[in-house]
C-alpha atoms as a PDB file:
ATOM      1  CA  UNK A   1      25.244   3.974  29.856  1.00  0.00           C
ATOM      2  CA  UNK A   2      25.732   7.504  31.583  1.00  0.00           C
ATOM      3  CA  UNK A   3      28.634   7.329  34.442  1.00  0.00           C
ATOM      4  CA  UNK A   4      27.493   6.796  37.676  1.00  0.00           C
ATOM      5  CA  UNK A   5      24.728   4.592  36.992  1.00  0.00           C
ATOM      6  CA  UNK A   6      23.837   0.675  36.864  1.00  0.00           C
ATOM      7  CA  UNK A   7      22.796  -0.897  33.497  1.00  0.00           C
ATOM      8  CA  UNK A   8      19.444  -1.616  35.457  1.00  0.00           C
ATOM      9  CA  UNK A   9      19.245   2.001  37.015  1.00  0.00           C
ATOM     10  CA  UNK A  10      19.971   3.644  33.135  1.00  0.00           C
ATOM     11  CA  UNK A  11      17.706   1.308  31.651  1.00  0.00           C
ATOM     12  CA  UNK A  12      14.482   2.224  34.436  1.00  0.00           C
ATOM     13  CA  UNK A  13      15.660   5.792  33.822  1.00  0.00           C
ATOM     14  CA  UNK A  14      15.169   5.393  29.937  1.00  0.00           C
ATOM     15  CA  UNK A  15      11.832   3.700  30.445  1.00  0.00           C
ATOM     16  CA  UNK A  16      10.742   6.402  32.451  1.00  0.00           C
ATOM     17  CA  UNK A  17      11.369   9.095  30.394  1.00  0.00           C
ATOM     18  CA  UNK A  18       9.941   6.790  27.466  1.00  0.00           C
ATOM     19  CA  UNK A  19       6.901   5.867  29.390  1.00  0.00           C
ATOM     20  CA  UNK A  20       4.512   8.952  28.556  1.00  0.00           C
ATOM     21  CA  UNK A  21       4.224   7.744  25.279  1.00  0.00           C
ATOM     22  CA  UNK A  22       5.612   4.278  24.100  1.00  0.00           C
ATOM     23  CA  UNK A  23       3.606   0.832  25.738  1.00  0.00           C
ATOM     24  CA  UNK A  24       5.640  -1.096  27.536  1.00  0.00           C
ATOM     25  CA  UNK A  25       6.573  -3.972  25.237  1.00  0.00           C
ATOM     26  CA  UNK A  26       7.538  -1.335  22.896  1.00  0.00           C
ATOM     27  CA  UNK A  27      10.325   0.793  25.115  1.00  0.00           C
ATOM     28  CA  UNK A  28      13.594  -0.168  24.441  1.00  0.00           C
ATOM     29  CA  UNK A  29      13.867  -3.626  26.053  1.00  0.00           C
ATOM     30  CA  UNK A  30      17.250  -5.336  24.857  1.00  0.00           C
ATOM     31  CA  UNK A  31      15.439  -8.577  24.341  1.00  0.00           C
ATOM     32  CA  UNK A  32      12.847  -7.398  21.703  1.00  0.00           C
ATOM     33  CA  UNK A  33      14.610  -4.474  20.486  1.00  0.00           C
ATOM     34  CA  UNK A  34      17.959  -5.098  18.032  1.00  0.00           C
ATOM     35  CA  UNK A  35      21.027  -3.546  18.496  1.00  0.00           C
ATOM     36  CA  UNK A  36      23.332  -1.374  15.992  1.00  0.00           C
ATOM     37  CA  UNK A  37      26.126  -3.611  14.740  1.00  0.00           C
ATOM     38  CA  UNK A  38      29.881  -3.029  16.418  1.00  0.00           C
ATOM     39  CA  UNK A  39      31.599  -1.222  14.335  1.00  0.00           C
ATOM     40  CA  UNK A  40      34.808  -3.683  15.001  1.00  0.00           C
ATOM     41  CA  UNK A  41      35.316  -6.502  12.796  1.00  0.00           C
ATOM     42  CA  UNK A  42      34.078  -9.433  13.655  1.00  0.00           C
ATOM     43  CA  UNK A  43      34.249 -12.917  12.039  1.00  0.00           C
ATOM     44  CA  UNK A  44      31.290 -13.198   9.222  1.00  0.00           C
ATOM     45  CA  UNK A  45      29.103 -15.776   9.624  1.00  0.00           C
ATOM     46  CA  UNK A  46      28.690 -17.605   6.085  1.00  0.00           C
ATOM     47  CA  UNK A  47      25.867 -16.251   4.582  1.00  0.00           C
ATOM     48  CA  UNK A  48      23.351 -18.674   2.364  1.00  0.00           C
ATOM     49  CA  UNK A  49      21.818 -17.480  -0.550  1.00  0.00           C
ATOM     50  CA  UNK A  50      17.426 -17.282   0.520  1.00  0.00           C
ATOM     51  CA  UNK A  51      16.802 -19.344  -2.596  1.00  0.00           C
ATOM     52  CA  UNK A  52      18.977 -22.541  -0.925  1.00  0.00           C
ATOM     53  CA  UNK A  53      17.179 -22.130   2.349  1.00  0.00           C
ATOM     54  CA  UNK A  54      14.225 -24.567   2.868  1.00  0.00           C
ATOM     55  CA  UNK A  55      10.708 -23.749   1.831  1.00  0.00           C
ATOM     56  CA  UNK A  56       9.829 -22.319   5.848  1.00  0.00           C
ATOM     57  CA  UNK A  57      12.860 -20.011   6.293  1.00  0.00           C
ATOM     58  CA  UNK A  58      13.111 -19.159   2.406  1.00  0.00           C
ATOM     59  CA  UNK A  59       9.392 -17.902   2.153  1.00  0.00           C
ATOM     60  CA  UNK A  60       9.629 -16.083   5.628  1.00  0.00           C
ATOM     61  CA  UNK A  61      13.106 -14.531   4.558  1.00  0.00           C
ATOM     62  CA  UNK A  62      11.062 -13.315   1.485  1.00  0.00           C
ATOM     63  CA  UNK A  63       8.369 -11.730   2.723  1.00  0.00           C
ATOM     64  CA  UNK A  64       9.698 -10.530   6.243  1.00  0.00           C
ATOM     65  CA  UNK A  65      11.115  -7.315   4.856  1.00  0.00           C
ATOM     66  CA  UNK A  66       7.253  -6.567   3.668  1.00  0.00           C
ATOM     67  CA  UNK A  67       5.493  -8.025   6.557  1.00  0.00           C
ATOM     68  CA  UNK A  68       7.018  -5.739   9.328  1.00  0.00           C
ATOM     69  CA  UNK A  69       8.904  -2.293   8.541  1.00  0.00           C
ATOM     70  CA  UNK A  70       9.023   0.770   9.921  1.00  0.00           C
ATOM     71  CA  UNK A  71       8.249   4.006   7.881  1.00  0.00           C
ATOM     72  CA  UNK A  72      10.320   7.241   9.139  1.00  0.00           C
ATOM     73  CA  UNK A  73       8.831  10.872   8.056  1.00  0.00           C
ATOM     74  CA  UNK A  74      11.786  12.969   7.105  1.00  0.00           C
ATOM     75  CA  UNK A  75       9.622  16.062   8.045  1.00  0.00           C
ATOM     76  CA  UNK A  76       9.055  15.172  11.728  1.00  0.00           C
ATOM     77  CA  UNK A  77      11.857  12.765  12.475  1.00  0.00           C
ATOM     78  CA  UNK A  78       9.151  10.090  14.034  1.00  0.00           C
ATOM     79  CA  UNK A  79       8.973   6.671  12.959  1.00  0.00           C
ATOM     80  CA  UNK A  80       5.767   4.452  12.604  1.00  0.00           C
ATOM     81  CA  UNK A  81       5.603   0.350  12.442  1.00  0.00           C
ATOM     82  CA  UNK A  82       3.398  -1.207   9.709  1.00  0.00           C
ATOM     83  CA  UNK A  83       2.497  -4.792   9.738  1.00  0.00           C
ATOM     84  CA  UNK A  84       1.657  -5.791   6.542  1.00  0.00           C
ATOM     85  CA  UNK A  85      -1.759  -8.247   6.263  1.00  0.00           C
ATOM     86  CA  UNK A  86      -1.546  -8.407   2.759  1.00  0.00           C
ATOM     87  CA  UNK A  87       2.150  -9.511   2.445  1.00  0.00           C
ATOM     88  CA  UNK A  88       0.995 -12.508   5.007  1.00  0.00           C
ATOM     89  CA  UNK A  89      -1.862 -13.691   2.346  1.00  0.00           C
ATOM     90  CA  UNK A  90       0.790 -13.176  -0.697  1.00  0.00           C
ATOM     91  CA  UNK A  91       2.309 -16.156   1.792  1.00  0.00           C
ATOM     92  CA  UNK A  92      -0.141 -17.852   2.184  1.00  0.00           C
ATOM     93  CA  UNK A  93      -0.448 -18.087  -1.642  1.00  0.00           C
ATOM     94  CA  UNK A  94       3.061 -19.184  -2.267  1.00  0.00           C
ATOM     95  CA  UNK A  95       2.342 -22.156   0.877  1.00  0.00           C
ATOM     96  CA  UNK A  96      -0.817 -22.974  -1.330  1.00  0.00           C
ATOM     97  CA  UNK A  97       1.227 -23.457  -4.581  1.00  0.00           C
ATOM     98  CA  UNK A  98       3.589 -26.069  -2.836  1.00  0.00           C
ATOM     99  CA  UNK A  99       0.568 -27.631  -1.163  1.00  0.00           C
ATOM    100  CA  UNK A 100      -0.684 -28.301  -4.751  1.00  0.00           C
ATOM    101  CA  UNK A 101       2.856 -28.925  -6.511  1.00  0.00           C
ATOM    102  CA  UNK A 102       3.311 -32.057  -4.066  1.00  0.00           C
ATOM    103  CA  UNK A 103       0.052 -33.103  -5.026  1.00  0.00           C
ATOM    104  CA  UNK A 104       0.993 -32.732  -8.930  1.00  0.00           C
ATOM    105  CA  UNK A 105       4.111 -34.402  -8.037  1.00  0.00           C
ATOM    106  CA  UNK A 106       2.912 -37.405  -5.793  1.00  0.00           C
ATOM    107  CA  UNK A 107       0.350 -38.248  -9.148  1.00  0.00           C
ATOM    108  CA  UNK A 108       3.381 -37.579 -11.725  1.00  0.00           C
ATOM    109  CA  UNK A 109       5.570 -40.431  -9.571  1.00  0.00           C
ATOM    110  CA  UNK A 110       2.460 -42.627  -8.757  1.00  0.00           C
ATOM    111  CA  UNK A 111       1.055 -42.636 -12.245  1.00  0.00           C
ATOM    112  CA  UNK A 112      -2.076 -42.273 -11.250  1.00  0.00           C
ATOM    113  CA  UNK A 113      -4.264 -39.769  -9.313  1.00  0.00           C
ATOM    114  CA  UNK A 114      -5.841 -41.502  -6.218  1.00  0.00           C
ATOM    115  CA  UNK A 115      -8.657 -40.668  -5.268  1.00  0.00           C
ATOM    116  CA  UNK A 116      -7.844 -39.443  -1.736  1.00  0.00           C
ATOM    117  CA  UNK A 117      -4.786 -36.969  -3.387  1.00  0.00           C
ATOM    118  CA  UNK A 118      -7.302 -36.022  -5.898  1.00  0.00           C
ATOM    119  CA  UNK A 119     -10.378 -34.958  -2.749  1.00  0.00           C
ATOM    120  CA  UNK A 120      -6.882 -33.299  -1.119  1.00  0.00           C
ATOM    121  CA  UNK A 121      -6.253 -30.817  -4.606  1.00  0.00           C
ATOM    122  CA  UNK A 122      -9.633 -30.058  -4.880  1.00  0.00           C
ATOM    123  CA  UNK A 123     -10.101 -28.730  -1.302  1.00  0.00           C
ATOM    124  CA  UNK A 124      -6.513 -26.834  -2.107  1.00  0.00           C
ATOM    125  CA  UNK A 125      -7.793 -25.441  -5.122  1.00  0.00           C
ATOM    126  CA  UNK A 126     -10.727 -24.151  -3.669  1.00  0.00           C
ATOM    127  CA  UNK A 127      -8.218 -22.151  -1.002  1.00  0.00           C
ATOM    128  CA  UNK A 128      -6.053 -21.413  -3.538  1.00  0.00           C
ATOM    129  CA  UNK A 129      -9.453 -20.076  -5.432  1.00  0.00           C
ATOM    130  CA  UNK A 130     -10.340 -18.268  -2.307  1.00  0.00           C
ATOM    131  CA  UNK A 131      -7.196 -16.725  -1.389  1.00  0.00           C
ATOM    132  CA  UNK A 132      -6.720 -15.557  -4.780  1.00  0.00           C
ATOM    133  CA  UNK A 133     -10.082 -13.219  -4.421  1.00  0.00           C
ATOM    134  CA  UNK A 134      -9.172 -12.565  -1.332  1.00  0.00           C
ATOM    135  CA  UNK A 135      -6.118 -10.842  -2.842  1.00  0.00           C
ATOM    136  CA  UNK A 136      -7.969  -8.714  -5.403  1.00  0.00           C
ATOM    137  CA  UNK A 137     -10.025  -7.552  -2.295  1.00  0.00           C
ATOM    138  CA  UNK A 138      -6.845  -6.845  -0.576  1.00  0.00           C
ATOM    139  CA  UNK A 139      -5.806  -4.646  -3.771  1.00  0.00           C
ATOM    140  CA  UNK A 140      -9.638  -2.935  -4.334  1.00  0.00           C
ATOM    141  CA  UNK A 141      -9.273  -2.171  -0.683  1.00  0.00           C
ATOM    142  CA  UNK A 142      -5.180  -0.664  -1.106  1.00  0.00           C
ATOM    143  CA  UNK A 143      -4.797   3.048  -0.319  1.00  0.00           C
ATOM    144  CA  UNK A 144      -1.831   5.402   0.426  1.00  0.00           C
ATOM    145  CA  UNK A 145      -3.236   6.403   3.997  1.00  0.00           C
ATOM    146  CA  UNK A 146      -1.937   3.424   6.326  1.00  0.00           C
ATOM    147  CA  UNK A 147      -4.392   4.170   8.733  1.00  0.00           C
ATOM    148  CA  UNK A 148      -7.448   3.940   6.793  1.00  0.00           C
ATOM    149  CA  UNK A 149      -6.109   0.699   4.854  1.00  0.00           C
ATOM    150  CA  UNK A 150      -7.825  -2.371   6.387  1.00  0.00           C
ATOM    151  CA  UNK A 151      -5.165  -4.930   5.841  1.00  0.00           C
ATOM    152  CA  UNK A 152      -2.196  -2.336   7.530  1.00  0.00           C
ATOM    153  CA  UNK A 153      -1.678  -2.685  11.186  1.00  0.00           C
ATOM    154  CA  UNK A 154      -0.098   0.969  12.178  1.00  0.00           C
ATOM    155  CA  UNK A 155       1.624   2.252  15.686  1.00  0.00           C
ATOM    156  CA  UNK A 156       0.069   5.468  14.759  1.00  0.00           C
ATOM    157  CA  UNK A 157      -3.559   4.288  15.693  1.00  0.00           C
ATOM    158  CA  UNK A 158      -4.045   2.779  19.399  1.00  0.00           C
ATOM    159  CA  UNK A 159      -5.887  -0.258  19.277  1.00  0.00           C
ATOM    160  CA  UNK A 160      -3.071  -2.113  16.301  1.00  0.00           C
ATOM    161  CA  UNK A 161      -0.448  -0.344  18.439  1.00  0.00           C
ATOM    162  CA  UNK A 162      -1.710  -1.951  21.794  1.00  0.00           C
ATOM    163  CA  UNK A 163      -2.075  -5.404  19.824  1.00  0.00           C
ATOM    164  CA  UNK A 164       1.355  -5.542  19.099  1.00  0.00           C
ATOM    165  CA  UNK A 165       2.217  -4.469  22.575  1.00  0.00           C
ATOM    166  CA  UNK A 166       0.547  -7.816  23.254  1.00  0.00           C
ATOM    167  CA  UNK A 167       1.641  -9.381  21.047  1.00  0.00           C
ATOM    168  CA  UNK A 168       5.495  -9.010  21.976  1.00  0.00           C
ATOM    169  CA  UNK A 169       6.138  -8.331  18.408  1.00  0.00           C
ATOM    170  CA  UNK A 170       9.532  -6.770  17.773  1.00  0.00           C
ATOM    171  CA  UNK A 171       9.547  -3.171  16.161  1.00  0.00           C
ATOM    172  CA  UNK A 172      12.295  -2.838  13.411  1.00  0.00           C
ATOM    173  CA  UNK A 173      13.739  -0.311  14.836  1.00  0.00           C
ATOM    174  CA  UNK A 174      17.233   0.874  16.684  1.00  0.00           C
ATOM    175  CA  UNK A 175      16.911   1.290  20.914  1.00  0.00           C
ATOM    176  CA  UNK A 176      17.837   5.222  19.895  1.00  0.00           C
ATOM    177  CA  UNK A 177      14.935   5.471  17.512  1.00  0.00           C
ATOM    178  CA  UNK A 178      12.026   4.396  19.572  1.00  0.00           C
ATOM    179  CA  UNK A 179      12.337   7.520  21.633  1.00  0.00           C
ATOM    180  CA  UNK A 180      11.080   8.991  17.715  1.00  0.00           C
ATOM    181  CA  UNK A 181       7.907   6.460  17.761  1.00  0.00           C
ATOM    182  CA  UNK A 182       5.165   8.441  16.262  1.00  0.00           C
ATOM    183  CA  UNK A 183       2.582   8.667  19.470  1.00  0.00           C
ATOM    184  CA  UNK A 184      -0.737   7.037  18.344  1.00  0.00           C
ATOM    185  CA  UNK A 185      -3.096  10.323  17.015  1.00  0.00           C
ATOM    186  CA  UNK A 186      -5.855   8.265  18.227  1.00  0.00           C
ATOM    187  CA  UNK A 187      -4.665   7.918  22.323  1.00  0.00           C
ATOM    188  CA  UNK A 188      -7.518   9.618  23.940  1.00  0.00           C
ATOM    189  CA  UNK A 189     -10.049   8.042  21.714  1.00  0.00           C
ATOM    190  CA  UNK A 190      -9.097   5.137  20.212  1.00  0.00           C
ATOM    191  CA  UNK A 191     -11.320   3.993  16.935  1.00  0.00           C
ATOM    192  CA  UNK A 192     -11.986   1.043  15.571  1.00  0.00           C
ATOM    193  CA  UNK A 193     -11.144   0.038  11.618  1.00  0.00           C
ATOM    194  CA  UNK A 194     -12.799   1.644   9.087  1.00  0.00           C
ATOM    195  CA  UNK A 195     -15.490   4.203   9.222  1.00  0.00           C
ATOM    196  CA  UNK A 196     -18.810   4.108  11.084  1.00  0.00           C
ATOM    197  CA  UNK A 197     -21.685   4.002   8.036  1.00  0.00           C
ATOM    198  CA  UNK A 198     -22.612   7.677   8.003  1.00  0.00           C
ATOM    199  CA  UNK A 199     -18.765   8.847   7.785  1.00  0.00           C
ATOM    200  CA  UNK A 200     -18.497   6.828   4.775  1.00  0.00           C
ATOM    201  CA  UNK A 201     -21.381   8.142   3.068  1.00  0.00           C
ATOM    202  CA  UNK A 202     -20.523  11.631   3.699  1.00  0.00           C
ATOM    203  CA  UNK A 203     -17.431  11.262   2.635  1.00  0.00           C
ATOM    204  CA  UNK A 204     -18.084   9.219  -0.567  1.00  0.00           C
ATOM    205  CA  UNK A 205     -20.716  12.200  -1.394  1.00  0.00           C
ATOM    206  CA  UNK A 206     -17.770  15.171  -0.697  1.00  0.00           C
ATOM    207  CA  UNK A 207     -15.480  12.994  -3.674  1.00  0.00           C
ATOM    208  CA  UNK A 208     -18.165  12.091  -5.740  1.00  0.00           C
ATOM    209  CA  UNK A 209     -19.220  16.856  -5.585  1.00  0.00           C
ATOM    210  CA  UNK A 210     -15.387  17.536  -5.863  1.00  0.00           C
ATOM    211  CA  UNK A 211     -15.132  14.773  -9.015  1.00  0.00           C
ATOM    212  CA  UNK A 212     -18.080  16.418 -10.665  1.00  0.00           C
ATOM    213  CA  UNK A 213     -16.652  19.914 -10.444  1.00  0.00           C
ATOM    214  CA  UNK A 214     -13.465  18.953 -11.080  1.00  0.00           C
ATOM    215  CA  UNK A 215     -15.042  17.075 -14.700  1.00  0.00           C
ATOM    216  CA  UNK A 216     -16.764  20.121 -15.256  1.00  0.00           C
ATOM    217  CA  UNK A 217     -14.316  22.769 -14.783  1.00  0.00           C
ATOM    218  CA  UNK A 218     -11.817  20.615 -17.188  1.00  0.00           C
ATOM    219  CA  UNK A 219     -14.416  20.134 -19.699  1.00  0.00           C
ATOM    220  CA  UNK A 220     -15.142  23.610 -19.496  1.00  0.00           C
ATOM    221  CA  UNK A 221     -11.413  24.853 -19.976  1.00  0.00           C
ATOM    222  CA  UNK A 222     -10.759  22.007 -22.762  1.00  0.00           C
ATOM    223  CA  UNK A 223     -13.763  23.634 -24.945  1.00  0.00           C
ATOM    224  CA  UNK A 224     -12.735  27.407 -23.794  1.00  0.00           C
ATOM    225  CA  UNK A 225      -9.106  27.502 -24.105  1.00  0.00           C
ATOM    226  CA  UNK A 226      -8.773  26.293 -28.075  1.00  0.00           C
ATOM    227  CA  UNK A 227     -11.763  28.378 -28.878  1.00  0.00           C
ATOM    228  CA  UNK A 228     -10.220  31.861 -27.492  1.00  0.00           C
ATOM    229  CA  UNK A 229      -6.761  31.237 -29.082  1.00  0.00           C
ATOM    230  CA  UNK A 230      -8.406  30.570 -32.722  1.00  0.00           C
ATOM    231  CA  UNK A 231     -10.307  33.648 -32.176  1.00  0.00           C
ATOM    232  CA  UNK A 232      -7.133  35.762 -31.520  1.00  0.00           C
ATOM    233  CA  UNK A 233      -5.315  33.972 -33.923  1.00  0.00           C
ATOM    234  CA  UNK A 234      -7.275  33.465 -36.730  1.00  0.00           C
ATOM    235  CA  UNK A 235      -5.027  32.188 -39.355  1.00  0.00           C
ATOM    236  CA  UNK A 236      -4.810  28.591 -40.983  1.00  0.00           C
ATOM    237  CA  UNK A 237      -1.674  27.010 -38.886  1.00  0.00           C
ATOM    238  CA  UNK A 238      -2.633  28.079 -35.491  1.00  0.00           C
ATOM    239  CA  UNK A 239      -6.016  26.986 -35.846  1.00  0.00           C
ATOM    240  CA  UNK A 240      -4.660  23.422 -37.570  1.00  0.00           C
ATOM    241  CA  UNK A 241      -2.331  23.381 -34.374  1.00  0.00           C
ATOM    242  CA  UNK A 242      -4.868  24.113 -31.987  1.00  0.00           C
ATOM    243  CA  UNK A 243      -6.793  21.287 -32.835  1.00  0.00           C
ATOM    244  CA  UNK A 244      -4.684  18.559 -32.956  1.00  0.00           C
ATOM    245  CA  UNK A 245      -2.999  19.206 -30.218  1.00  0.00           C
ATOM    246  CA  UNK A 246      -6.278  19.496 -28.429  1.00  0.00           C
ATOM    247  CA  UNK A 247      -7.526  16.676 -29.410  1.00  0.00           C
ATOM    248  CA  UNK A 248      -4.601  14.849 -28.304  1.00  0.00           C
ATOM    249  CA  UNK A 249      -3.966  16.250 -25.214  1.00  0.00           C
ATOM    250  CA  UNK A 250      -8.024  15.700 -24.534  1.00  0.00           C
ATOM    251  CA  UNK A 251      -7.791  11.760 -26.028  1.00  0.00           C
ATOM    252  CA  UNK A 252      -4.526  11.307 -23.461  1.00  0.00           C
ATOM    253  CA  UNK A 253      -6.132  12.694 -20.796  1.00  0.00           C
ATOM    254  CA  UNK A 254      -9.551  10.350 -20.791  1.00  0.00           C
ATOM    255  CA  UNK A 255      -7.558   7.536 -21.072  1.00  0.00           C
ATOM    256  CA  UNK A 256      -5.083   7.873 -18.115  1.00  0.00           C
ATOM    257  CA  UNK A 257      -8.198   9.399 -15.768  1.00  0.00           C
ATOM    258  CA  UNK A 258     -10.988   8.145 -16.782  1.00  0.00           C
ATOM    259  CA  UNK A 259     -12.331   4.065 -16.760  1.00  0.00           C
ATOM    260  CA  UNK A 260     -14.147   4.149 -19.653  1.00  0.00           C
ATOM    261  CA  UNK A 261     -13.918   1.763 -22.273  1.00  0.00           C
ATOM    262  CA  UNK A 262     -12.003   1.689 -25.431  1.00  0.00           C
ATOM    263  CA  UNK A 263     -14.972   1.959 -27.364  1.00  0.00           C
ATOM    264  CA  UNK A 264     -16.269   4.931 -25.511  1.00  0.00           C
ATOM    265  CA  UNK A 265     -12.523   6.617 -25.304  1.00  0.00           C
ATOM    266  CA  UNK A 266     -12.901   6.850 -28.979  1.00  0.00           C
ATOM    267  CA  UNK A 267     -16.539   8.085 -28.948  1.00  0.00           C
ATOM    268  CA  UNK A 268     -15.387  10.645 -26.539  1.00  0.00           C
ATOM    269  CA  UNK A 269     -12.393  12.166 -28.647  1.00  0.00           C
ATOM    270  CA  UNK A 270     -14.759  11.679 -32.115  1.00  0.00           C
ATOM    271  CA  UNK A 271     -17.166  13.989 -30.154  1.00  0.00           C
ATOM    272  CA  UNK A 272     -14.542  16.928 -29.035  1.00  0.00           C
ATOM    273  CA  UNK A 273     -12.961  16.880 -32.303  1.00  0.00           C
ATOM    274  CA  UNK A 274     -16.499  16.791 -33.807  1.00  0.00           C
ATOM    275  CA  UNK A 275     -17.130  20.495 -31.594  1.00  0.00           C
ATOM    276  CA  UNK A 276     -13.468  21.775 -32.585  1.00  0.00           C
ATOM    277  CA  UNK A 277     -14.286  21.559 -36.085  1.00  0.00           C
ATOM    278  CA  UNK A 278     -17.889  22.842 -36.403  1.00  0.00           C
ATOM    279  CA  UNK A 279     -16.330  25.916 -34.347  1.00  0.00           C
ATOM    280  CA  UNK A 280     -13.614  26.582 -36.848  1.00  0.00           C
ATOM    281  CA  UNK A 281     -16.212  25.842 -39.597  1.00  0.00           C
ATOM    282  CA  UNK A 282     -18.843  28.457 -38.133  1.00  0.00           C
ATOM    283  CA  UNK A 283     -16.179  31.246 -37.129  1.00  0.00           C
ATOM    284  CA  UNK A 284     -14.579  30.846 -40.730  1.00  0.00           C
END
């Protein structure tokens, strides 16, 4: 608190200046916001292990960490808040697999699978089921930009930050570091998730041009590049080097870039080797 002023007075101050850019249930409001740890030692409180906890607090001590965190860019300084929908379904999953271990355990002490326990594990299974491809949508859907990932709630885009503003959810971060809250880049406009239709297509069109050149121009340089050293080099060992390390480095490559199958990896290398050869062949 600066001298001369109220606790009230220094926190409406604070707001102010904050109040440009932060919401209000994100400013620095003791009650949502935690505080840095005295640094005078203080009696420890004893501290149990997450795996004796029960199942509630032990799955939500698990997961917390990757449900809400805060991401800082060492660049700008600024901070942005993620909340994580796919750590809340990996959850979900784990809640599921108790559901339908207390069902496997209620038949292993009964003896016998009634038939209202057995109606109860098929309608888990089928979540279970569900939730699982939910998942592998959740990872077909993952990408490194937060703000165009559908299952990442950022501060950085307006509509997810004023939700949690709503929400009363509690940023991760230090009353000192929300004055470093990245300001949404989306405040005068706000957008909605995803892409509208004819974004998408234009953009899957500029990756699918830049893929093709990019295939070609490597193609290109893997035929070019072993053919111009064994011209200027036109004894035995070079051109036995050449090769083979051409043809590994091509056979590496199309299996850490490209999707193709094992089958057609192999058909792919047979082929370059198969031009390699008929070159030195021909120029010999």
């Amino acid at each position: 608190m600066r001298p001369g002023l109220s606790f009230a007075q220094d926190a409406a101050q604070e707001n102010h200046l904050l109040g440009n850019f932060i919401p209000a249930a994100l400013r620095p409001i003791p009650k949502f916001v935690p505080k840095r740890r005295s640094s005078r030692p203080q009696s420890a409180a004893p501290v149990v292990p997450v795996i004796d906890l029960e199942f509630p607090e032990r799955i939500f001590e698990t997961g917390k960490s990757e449900l809400l965190y805060s991401i800082p860019n060492r660049a700008t300084g600024k901070f942005k808040c993620v909340v994580n929908l796919a750590t809340l379904q990996r959850m979900n999953l784990h809640v599921l697999q108790k559901e339908i271990l207390d069902e496997v355990a209620s038949a292993l002490t009964l003896g016998r699978l009634e038939m209202a326990s057995s109606r109860r594990t098929r309608r888990l299974m089928q979540e279970y089921c569900d939730a699982l491809r939910n998942w592998d949508l959740m990872e077909e859907k993952r990408t490194l930009d937060f703000e165009k990932d559908p299952f990442k709630l950022v501060t950085s885009k307006a509509l997810d930050c004023k939700m949690m503003e709503e929400a009363e959810i509690a940023l991760p971060l230090h009353r000192e570091d929300l004055r470093n809250l990245r300001r949404p880049s989306d405040s005068a406009e706000p957008q909605l998730p995803g892409d509208s239709r004819a974004g998408i297509l234009q953009e899957r069109e500029a990756q699918a041009i830049v893929k093709r050149f990019g295939v070609a121009l490597v193609g290109g340089m893997a035929l070019l590049i072993p053919m111009i050293i064994m011209v200027l080099h036109k004894d035995l060992l070079t051109t036995l080097l050449v090769v083979s390390v051409s043809v590994i480095l091509f056979a590496v490559l199309v299996a850490i870039y490209s999707h193709q199958s094992s089958v057609d990896i192999l058909t792919l290398t047979a082929a370059y080797a198969a031009v390699l050869v008929v070159f030195v062949g021909s120029s010999s």
